[in-house]
Protein backbone atom coordinates (compact mmCIF):
# COMPACT_ATOMS: atom_id res chain seq x y z
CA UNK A 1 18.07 -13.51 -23.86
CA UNK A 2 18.30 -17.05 -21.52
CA UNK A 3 20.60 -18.73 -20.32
CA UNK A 4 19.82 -21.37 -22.72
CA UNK A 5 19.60 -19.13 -25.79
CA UNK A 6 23.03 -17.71 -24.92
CA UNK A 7 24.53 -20.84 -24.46
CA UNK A 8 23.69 -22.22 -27.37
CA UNK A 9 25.14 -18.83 -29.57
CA UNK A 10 28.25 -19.40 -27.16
CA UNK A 11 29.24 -23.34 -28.64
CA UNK A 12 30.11 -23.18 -32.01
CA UNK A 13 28.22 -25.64 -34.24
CA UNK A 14 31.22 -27.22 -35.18
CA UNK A 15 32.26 -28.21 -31.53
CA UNK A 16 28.64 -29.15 -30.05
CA UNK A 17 29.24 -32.87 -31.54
CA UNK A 18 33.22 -32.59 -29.54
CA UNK A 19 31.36 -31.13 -26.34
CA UNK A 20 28.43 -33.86 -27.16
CA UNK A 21 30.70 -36.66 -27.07
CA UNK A 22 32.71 -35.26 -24.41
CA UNK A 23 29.48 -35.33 -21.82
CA UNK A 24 28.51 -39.28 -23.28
CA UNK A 25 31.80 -40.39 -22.33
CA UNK A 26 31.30 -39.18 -18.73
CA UNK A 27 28.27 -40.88 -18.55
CA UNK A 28 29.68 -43.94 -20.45
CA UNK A 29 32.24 -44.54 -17.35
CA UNK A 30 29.74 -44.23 -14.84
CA UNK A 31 27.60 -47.14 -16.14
CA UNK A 32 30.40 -48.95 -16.72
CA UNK A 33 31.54 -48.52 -13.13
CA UNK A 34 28.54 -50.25 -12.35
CA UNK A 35 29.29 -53.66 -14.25
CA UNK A 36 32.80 -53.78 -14.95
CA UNK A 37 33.38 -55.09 -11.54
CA UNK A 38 31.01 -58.18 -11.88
CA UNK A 39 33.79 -60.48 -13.22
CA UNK A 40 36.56 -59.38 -11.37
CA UNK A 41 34.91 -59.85 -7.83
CA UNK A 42 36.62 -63.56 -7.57
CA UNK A 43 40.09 -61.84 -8.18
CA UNK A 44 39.02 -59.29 -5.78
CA UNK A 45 38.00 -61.68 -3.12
CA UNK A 46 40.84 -63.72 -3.23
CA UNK A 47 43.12 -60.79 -3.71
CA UNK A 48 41.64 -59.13 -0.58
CA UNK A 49 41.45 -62.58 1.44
CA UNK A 50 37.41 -62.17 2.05
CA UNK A 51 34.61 -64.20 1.09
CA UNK A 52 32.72 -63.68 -1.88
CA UNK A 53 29.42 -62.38 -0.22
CA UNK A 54 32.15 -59.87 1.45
CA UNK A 55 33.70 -58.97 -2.54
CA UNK A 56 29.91 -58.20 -3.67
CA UNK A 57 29.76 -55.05 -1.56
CA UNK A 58 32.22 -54.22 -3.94
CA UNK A 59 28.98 -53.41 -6.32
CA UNK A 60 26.42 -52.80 -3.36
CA UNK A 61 28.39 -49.90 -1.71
CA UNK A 62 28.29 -48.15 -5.05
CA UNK A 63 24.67 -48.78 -6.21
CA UNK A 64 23.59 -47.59 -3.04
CA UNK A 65 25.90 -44.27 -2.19
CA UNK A 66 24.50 -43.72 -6.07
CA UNK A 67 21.08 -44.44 -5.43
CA UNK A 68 20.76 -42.01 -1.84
CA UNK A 69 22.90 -38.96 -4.13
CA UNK A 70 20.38 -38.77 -7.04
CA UNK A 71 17.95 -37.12 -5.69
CA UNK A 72 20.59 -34.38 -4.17
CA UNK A 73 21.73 -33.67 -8.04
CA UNK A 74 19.13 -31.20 -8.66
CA UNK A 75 19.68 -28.83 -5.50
CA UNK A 76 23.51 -28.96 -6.00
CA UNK A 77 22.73 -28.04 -9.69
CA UNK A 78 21.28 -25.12 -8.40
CA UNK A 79 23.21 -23.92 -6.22
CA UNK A 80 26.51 -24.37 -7.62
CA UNK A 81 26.01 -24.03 -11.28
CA UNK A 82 25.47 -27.36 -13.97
CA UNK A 83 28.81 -27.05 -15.49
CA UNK A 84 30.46 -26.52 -12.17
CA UNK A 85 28.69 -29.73 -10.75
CA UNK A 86 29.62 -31.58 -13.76
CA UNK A 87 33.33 -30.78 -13.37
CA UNK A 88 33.78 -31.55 -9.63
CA UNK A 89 31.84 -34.40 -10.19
CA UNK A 90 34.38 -35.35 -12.70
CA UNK A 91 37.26 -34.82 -10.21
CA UNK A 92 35.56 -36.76 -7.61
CA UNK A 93 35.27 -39.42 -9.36
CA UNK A 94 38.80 -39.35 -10.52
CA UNK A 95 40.20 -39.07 -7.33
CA UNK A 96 37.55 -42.05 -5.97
CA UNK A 97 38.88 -44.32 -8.58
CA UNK A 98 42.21 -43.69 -8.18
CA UNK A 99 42.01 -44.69 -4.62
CA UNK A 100 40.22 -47.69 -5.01
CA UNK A 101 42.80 -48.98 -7.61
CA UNK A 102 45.40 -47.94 -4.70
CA UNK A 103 42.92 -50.10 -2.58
CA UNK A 104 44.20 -52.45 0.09
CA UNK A 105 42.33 -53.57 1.80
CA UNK A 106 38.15 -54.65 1.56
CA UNK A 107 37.28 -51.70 3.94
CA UNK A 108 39.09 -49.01 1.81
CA UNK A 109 38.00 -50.40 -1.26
CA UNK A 110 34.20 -50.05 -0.29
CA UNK A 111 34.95 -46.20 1.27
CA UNK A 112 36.34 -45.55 -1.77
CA UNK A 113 33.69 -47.03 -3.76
CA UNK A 114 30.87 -44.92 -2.14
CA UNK A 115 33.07 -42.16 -2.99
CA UNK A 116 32.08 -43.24 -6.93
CA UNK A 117 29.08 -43.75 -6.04
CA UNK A 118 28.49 -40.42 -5.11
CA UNK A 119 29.89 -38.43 -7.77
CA UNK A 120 28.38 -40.63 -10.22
CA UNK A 121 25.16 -40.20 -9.04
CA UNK A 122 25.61 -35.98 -10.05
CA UNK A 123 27.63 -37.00 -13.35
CA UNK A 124 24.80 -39.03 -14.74
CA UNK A 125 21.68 -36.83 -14.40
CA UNK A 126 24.46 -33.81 -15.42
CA UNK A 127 25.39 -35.28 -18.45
CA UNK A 128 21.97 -35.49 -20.00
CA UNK A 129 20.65 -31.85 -19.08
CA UNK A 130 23.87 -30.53 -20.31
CA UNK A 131 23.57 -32.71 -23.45
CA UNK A 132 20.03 -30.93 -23.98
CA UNK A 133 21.52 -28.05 -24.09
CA UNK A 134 24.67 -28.26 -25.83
CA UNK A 135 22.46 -29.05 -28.84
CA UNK A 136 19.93 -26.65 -30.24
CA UNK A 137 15.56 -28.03 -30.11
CA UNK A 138 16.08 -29.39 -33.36
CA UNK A 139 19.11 -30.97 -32.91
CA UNK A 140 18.41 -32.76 -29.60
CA UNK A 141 17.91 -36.22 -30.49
CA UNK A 142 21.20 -36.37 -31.41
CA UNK A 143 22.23 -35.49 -27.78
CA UNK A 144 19.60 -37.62 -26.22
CA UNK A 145 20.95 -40.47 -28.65
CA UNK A 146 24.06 -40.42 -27.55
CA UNK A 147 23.05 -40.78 -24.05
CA UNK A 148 21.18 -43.50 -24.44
CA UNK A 149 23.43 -45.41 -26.11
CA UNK A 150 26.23 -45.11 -23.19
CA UNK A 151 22.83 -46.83 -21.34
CA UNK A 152 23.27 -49.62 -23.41
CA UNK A 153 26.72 -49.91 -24.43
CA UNK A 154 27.83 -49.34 -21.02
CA UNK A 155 26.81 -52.89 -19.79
CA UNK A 156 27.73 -54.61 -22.55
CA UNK A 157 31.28 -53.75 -22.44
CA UNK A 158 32.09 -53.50 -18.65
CA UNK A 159 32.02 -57.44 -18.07
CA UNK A 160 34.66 -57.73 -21.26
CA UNK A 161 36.68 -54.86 -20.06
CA UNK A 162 36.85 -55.70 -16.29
CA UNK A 163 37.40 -59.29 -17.63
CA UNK A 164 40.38 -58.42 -20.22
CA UNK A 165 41.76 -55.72 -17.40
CA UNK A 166 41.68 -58.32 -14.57
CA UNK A 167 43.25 -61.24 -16.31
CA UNK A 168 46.02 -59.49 -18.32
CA UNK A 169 46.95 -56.64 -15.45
CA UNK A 170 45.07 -57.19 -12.67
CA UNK A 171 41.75 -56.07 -11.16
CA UNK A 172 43.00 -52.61 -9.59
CA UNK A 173 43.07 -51.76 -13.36
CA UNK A 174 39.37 -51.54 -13.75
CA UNK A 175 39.18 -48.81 -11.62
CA UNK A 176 42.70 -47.27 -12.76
CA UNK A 177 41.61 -47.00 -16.43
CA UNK A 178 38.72 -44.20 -15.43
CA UNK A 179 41.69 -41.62 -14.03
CA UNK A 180 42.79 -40.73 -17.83
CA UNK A 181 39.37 -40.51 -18.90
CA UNK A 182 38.77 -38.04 -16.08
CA UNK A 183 41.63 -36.05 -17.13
CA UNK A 184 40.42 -35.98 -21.19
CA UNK A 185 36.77 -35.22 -20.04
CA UNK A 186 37.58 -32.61 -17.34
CA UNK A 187 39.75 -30.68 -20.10
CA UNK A 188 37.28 -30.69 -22.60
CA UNK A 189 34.53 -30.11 -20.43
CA UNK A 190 36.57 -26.71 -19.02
CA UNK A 191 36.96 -25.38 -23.16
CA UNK A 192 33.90 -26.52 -24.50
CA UNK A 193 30.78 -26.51 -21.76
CA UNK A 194 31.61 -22.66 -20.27
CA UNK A 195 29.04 -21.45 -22.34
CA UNK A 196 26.20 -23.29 -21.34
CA UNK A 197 26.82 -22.91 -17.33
CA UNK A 198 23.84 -22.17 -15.64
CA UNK A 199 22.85 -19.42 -12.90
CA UNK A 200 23.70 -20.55 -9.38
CA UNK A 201 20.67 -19.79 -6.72
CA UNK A 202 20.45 -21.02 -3.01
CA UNK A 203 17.47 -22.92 -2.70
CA UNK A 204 16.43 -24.61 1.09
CA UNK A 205 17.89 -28.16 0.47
CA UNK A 206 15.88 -31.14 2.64
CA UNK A 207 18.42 -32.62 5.32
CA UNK A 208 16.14 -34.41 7.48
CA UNK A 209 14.68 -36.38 4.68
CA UNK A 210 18.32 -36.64 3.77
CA UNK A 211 19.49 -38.12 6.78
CA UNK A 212 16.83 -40.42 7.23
CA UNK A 213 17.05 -41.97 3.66
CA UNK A 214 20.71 -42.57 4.36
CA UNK A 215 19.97 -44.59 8.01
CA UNK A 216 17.34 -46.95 6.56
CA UNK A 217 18.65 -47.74 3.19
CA UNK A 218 22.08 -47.50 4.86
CA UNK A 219 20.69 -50.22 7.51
CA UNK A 220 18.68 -52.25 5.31
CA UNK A 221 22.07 -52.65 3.14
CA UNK A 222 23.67 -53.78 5.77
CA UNK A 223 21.04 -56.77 7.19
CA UNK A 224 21.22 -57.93 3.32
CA UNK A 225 24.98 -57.65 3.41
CA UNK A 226 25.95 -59.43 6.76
CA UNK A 227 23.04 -61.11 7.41
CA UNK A 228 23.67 -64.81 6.49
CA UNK A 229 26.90 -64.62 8.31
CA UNK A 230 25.04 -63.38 11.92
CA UNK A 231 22.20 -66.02 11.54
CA UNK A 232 19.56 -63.34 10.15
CA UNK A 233 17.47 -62.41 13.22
CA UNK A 234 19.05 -65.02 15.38
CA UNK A 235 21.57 -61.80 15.96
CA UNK A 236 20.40 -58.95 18.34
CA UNK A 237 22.62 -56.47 15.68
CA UNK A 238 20.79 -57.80 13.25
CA UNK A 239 17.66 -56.69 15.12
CA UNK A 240 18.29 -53.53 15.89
CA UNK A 241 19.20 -52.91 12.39
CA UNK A 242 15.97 -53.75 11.33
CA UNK A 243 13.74 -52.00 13.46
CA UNK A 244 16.37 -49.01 12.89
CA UNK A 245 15.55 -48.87 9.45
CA UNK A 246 11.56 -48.98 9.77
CA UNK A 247 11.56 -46.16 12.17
CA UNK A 248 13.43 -44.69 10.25
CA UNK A 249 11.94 -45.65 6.50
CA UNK A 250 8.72 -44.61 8.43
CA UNK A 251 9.81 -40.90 9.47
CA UNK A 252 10.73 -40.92 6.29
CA UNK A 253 7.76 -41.38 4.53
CA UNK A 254 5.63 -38.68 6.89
CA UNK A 255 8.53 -36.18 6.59
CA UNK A 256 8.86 -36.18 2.85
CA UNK A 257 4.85 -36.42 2.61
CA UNK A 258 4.26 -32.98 4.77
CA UNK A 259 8.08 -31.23 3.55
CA UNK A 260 7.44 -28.07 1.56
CA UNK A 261 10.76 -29.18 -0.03
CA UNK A 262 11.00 -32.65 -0.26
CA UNK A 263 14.04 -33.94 -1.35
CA UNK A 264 12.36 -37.40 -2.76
CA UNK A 265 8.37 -36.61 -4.04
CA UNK A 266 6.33 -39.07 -2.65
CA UNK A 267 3.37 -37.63 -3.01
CA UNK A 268 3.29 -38.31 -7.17
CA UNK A 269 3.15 -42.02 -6.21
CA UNK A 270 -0.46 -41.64 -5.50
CA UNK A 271 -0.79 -42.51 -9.30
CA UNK A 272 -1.25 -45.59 -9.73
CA UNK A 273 0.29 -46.36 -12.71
CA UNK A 274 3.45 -44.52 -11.22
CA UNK A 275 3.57 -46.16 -7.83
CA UNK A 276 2.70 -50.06 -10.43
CA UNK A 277 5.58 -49.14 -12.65
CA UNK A 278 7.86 -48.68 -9.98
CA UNK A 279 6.79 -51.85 -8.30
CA UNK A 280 7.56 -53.31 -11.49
CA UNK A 281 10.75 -51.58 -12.61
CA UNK A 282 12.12 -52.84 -8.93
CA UNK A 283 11.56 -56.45 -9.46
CA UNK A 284 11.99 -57.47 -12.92
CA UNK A 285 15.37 -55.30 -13.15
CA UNK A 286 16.36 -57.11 -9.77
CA UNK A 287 15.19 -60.43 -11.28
CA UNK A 288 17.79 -59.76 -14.29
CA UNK A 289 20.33 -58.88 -12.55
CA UNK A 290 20.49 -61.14 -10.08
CA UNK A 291 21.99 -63.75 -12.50
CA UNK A 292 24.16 -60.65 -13.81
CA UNK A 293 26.14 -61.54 -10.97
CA UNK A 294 25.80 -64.87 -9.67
CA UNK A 295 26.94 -66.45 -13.23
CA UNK A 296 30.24 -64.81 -13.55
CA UNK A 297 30.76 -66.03 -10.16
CA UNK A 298 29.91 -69.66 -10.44
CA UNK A 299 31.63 -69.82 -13.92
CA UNK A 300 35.24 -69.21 -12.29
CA UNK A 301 34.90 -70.61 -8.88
CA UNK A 302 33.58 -73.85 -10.25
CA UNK A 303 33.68 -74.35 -13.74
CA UNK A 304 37.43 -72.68 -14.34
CA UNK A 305 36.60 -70.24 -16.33
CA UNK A 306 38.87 -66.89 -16.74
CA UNK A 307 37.27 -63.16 -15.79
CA UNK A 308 37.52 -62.63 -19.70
CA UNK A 309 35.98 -65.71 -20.59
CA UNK A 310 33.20 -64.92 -17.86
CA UNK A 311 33.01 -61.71 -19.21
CA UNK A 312 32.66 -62.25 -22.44
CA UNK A 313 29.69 -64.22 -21.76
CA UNK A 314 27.92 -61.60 -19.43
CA UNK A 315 28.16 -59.21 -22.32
CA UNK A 316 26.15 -61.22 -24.40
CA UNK A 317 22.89 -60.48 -22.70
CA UNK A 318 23.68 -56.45 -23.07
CA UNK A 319 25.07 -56.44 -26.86
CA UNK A 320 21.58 -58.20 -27.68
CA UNK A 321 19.46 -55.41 -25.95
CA UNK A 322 21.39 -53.25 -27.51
CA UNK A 323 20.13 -54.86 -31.34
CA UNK A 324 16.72 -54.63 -29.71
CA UNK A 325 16.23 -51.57 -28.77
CA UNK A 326 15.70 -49.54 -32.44
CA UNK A 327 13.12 -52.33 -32.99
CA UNK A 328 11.37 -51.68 -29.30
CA UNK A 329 11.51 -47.55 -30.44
CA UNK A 330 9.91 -48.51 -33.27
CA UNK A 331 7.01 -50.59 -31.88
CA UNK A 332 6.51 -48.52 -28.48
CA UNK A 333 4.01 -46.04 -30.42
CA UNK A 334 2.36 -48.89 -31.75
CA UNK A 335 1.12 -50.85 -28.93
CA UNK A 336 0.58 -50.61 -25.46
CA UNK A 337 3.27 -50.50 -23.49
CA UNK A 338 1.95 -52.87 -20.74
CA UNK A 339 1.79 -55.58 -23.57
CA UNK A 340 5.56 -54.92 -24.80
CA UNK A 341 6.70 -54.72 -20.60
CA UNK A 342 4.58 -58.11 -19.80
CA UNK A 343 5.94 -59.48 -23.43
CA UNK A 344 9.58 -58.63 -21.86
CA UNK A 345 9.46 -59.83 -18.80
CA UNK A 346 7.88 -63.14 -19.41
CA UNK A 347 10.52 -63.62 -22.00
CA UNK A 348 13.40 -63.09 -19.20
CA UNK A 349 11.50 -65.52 -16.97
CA UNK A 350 11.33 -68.13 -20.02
CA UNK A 351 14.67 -67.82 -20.87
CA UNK A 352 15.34 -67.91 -17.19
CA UNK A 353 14.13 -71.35 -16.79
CA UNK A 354 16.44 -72.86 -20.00
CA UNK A 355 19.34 -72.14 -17.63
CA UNK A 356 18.21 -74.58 -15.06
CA UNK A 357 19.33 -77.13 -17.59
CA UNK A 358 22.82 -76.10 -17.31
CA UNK A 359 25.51 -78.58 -15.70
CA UNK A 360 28.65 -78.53 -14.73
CA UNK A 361 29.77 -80.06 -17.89
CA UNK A 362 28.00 -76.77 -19.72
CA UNK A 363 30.81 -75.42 -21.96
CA UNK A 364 30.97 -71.82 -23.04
CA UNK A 365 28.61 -71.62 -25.48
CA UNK A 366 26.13 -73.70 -23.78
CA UNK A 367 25.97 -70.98 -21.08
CA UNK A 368 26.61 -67.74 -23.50
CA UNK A 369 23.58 -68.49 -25.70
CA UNK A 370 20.97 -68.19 -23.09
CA UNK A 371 22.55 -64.82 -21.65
CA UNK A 372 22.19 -63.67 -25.47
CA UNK A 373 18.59 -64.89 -26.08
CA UNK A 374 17.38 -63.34 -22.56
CA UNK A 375 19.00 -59.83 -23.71
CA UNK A 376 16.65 -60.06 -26.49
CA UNK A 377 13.88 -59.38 -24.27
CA UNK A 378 15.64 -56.84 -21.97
CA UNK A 379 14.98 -53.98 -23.86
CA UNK A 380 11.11 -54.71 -24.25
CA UNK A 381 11.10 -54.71 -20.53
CA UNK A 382 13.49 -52.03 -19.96
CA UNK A 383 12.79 -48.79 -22.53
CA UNK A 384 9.16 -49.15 -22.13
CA UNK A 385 8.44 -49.40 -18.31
CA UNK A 386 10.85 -46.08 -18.24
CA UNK A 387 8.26 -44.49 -20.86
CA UNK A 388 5.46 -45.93 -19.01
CA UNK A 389 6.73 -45.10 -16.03
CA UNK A 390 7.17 -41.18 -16.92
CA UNK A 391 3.31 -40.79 -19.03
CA UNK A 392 2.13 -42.02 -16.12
CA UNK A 393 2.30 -38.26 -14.63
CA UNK A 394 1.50 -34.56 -15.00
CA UNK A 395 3.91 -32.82 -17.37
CA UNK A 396 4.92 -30.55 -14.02
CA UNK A 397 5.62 -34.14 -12.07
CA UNK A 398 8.17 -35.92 -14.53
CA UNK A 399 11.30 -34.37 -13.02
CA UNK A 400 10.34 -36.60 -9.70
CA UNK A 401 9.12 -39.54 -11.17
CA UNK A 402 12.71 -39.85 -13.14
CA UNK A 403 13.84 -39.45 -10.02
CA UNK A 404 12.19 -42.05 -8.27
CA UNK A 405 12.75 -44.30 -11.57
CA UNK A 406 16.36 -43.95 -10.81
CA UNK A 407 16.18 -44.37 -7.00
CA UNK A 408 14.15 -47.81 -7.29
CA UNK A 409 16.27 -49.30 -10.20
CA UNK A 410 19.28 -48.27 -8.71
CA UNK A 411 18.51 -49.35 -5.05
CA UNK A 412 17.01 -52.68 -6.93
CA UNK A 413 20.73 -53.29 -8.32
CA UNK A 414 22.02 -53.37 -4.47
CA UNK A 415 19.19 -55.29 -3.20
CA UNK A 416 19.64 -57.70 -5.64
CA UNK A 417 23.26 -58.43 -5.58
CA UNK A 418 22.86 -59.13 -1.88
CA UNK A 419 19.82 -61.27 -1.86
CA UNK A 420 20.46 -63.31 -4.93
CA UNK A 421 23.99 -64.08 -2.80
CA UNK A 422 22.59 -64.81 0.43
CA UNK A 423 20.08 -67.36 -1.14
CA UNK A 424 22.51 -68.89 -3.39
CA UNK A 425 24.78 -69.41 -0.47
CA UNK A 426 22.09 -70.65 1.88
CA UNK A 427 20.73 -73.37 -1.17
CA UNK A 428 23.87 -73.84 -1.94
CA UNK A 429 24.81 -75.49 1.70
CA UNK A 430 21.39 -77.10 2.14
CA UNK A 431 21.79 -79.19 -1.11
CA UNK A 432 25.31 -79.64 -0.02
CA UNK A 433 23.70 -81.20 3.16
CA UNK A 434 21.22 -83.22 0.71
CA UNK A 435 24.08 -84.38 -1.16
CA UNK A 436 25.94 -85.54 1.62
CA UNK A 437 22.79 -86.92 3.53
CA UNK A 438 22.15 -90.05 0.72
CA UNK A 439 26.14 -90.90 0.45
CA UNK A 440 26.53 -94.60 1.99
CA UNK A 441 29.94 -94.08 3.37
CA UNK A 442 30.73 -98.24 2.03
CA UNK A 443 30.12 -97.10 -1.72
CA UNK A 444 32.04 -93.87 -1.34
CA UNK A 445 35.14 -95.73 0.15
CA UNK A 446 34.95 -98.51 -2.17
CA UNK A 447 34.94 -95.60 -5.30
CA UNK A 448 37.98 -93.85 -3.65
CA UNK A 449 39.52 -97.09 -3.46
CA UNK A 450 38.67 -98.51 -6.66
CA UNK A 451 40.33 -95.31 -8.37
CA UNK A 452 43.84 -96.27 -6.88
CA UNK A 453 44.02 -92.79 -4.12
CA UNK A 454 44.98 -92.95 -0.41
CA UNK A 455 41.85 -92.18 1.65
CA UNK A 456 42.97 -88.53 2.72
CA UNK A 457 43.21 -88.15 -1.17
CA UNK A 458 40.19 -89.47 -2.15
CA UNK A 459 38.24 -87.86 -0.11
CA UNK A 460 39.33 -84.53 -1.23
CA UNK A 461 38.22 -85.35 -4.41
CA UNK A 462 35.06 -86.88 -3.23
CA UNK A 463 34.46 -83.59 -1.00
CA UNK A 464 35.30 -81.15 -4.50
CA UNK A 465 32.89 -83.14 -6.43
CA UNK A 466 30.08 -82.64 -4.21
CA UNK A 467 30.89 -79.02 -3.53
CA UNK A 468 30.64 -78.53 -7.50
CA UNK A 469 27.40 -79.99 -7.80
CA UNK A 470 25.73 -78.37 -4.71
CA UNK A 471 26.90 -75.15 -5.98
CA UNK A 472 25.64 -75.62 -9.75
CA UNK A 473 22.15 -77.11 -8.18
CA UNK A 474 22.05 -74.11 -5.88
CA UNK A 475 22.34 -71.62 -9.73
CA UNK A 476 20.11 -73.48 -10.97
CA UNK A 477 17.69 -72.76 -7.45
CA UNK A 478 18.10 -69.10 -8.17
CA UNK A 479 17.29 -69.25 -11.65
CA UNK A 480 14.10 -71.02 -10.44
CA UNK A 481 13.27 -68.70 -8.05
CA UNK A 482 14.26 -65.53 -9.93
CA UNK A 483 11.84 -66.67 -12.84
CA UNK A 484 8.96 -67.33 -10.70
CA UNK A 485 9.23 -63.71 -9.28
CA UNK A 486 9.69 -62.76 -12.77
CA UNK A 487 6.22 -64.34 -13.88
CA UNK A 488 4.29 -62.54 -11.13
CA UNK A 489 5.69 -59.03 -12.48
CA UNK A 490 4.93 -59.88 -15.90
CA UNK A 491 1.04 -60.07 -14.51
CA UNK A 492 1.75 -56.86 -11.84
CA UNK A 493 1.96 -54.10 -14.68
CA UNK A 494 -1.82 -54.70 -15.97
CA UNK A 495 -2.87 -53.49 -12.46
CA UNK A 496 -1.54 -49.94 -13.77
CA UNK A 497 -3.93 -48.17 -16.25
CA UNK A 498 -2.67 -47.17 -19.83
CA UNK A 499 -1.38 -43.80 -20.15
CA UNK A 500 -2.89 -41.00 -21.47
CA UNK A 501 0.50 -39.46 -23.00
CA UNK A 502 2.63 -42.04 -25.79
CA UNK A 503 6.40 -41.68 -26.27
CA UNK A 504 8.18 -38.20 -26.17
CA UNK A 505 9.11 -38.51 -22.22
CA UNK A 506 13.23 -38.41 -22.60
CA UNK A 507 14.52 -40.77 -20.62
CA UNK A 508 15.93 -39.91 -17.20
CA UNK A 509 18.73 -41.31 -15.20
């Protein structure tokens, strides 16, 4: 008998929904890890006493520990057993998040937030293979259902959580809440998922290719991260940074090319529909979520909105993918997925360009509407491109191009949050420049005077004003820009051929 057989004999039917829902919550924190900190990175900032660029690695540090871990879930799987991984993964993070609510500091709270990162890289992947196999063949959509669904609900609800948690307790709280849900899922997971362990073998695990994904992704982070504050490549550190990471994304390449063991696949990106999808997947999901984090930002720093009010209107864009996507399953079989991915991501880029109409007198509804009309389209980008993405290869090759779909949208949430911030900050004091460049210093004084403040005053208010507009003209630059790059992805995915295989690829983290 397998290992599979007997564990499904060993879970009574009655508890494989309990053990089901048990593995989905896991998952459901993890994802929510990854947005639930959007809103609160003002309060963070301020709390902290760091700039905001300097609050955003806040998200980076655990996108990225995430992103390098992945592909080391399947080896520790192996070796150590799945429920075994899942479990310690579980206390990991528990322990990770405890600290970071503990957190004083911006240096600890990072540290601590790579320590997510890397549990949460094994919990996700974990949680789906175990779901597959708490539920018998005919059963499995049930178990693959409820996985997707933490996919979706998981970024609709961490802006209004981290939002609610931050306003009303305070922002360590958004990292506090996942401890009990640790303790809940690590008892149930200990009763309930025993009988579906796996057999543990030691298999050669790839540390060069390890270390060398962790020095140029690690270095490339950090140019993103610190760049705009050392004058880019005005800054020898900055330099040798850069050509760190080449050498070392370079080695990387050749080693993982010629490794008997690879612990990233590169060689299944010589599809070209693969290596297209990818490009794809990278850019449009970097394009979204790009304004996933300025907006939040700009609405409380400049527009005095609360975190809940912010986050509230962040979740708008997720709750309407999440309507979408039983229509999307629907049509997927029906047409082409290139056509539904272009459809998508020309609708994001559309939508997009309505926000450049916002002001600073844009009220909450004038700014929540757009974030729900643009999640309309999410899901035709999003569920597609993943299905594309995985029909692109050989049955035998799917395991490593979900791993490399993870990996690139993943490292694209990192990327993203760093460059959308450096180039809002750098438009943002150019058009502050602009601003201040066409003031005639006569009119300005005789407006201070004429509204009855002392110069020192009036100035003040004078300097706030243009600070307001600069920043909202420097969104709306952004939104602009992200659109454009949005547009040229939407024509990108015709360059990759139709696949041969439609639907039935599950979806991998």
């Amino acid at each position: 008998m397998t290992a599979a057989a007997q564990g499904l004999k060993g879970i009574p039917p009655s508890l494989r929904l309990i053990a089901g829902l048990t593995l989905a919550f896991a998952n459901f924190m993890v994802i929510l890890d990854l947005t639930i900190a959007n809103v609160s990175i003002p309060h963070i900032a301020a709390s902290l006493g760091v700039s905001l660029e300097q609050g955003a690695w806040v998200i980076t540090s655990y996108a990225i520990a995430e992103a390098i871990c992945v592909p080391l879930t399947g080896w520790i799987a192996l070796r150590f057993g799945s429920v075994r991984t899942f479990l310690f993964s579980m206390a990991g993070f528990g322990v990770f998040s405890l600290l970071c609510g503990l957190s004083v500091s911006i240096e600890m709270l990072v540290i601590c937030r790579i320590g997510q990162g890397v549990f949460g890289a094994f919990l996700m992947p974990m949680s789906q293979t175990l779901l597959l196999r708490v539920f018998p063949p005919e059963q499995q959509n049930i178990g693959m259902g409820m996985w997707a669904m933490t996919l979706l609900l998981g970024p609709a609800l961490g802006p209004i959580f981290g939002g609610w948690l931050t306003d009303n307790w305070s922002w360590h709280w958004i990292f506090l809440i996942n401890v009990p849900i640790v303790v809940l899922a690590m008892f149930g997971g200990a009763i309930l998922l025993r009988p579906i362990e796996t057999d543990r073998r030691i298999i050669p695990i790839d540390y060069v290719g390890l270390i060398l994904l962790v020095i140029w992704v690690g270095c490339l982070q950090i140019i993103l991260d610190i760049g705009r504050n050392h004058d880019w490549f005005g800054d020898p550190l900055i330099v040798v940074l850069a050509v760190t990471s080449a050498i070392a994304f370079l080695i990387f390449v050749i080693w993982e090319l010629t490794e008997d063991n690879p612990m990233v696949d590169l060689r299944v990106l010589r599809n070209r529909g693969l290596s297209v999808s990818l490009v794809v997947l990278a850019i449009s999901f970097g394009g979204y979520f790009a304004g996933f984090v300025i907006v939040p930002q700009w609405q409380q720093a400049w527009l005095g909105f609360t975190a809940t009010q912010a986050g509230y209107s962040s979740s708008f864009s997720a709750i309407a993918a999440l309507l979408t996507a039983p229509l999307v399953v629907l049509l997927m079989p029906r047409f082409d997925p290139r056509l539904l991915v272009s459809a998508g991501i020309v609708w994001l880029a559309v939508i997009g360009l309505m926000r450049t109409f916002w002001t600073t007198d844009s009220d909450f509804w004038t700014l929540s509407l757009p974030q729900f009309v643009m999640g309309l389209g999410m899901t035709f980008m999003m569920l597609p491109i993943m299905t594309l993405t995985l029909n692109a290869v050989e049955e035998h090759e799917v395991a490593s191009a979900a791993g490399l779909q993870s990996f690139m949208r993943t490292i694209a949430t990192a990327f993203a949050t760093s460059i959308s911030l450096a180039y809002w900050g750098d438009t943002q004091r150019a058009t502050r420049n602009d601003i201040v460049s066409v003031l005639e210093p006569g009119a300005a004084e005789g407006a201070i005077a004429g509204i009855g403040l002392s110069p020192e005053a009036g100035l003040q208010v004078l300097s706030n004003m243009v600070e307001v507009e600069a920043t909202t003209l420097s969104v709306i630059h952004v939104f602009w820009t992200t659109s454009t790059i949005l547009l040229v992805a939407a024509a990108l995915i015709w360059l990759a051929p139709r696949p041969k295989r439609q639907g039935g690829v599950s979806i991998g983290h």
